[in-house]
Protein backbone atom coordinates (compact mmCIF):
# COMPACT_ATOMS: atom_id res chain seq x y z
CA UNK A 1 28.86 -11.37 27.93
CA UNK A 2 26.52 -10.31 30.62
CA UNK A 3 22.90 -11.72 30.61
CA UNK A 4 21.83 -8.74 30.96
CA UNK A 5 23.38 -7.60 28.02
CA UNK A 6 22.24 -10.90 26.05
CA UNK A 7 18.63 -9.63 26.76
CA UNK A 8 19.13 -6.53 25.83
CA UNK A 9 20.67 -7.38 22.09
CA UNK A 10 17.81 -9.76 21.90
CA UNK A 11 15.02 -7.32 22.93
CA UNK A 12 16.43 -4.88 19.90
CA UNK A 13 16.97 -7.53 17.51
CA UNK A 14 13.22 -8.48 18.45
CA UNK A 15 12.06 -4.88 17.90
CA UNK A 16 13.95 -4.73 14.60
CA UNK A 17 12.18 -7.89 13.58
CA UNK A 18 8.49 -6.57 14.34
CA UNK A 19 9.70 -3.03 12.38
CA UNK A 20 10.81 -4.63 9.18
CA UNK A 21 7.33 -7.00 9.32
CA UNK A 22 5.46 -3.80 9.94
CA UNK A 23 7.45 -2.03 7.30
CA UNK A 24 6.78 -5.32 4.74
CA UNK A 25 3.57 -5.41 5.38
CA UNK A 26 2.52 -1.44 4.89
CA UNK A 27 5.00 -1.70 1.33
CA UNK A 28 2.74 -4.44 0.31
CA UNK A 29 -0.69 -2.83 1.04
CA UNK A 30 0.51 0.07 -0.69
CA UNK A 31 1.88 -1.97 -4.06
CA UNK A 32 -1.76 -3.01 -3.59
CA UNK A 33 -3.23 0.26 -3.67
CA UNK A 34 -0.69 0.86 -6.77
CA UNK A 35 -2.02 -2.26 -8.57
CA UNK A 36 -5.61 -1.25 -8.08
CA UNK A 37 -5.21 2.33 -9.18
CA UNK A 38 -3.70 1.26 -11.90
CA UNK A 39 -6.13 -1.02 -13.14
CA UNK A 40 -8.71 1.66 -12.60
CA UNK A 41 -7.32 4.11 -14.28
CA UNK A 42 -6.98 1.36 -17.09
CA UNK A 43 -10.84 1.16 -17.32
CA UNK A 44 -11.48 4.37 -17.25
CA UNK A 45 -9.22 4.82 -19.86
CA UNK A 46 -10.77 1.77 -22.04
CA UNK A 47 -14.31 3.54 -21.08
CA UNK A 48 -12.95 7.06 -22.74
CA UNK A 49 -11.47 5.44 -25.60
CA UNK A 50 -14.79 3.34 -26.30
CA UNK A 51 -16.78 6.27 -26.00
CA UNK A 52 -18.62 5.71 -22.59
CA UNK A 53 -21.14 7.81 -21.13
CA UNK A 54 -20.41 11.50 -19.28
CA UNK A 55 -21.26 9.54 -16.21
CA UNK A 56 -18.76 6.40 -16.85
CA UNK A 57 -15.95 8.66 -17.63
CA UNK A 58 -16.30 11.19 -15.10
CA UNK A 59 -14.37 10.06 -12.11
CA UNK A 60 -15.06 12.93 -10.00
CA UNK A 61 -17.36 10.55 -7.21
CA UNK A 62 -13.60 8.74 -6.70
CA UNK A 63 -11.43 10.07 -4.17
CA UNK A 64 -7.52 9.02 -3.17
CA UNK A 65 -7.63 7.03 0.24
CA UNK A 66 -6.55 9.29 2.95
CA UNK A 67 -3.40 9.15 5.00
């Protein structure tokens, strides 16, 4: 094989190494965002259930992140 054609496998296996990391990295901030969605929906169900104030159950100040 040419070395020109070794550096050109190696420069796309390179690129498909940084696009899977990117791709990792964006699933796990978003199974963050899941987790903490989650939890807050959890409280504000807890809050509803206990009876908590107009205020503490209204969740109309919170807003999905934007994309």
């Amino acid at each position: 094989m040419s070395s020109e054609r070794i550096d050109r496998l190696e420069e796309r296996l390179a690129w498909f190494e940084r696009h899977v990391t990117e791709q990792d990295k964006a699933m796990l901030e978003m199974a963050g965002q899941i987790d903490r969605l989650k939890a807050e929906l959890t409280r504000f169900r807890l809050r509803s259930e206990s009876g908590g104030t107009a205020e503490e159950n209204n969740p109309a100040a919170e807003r999905p992140p934007h994309y």
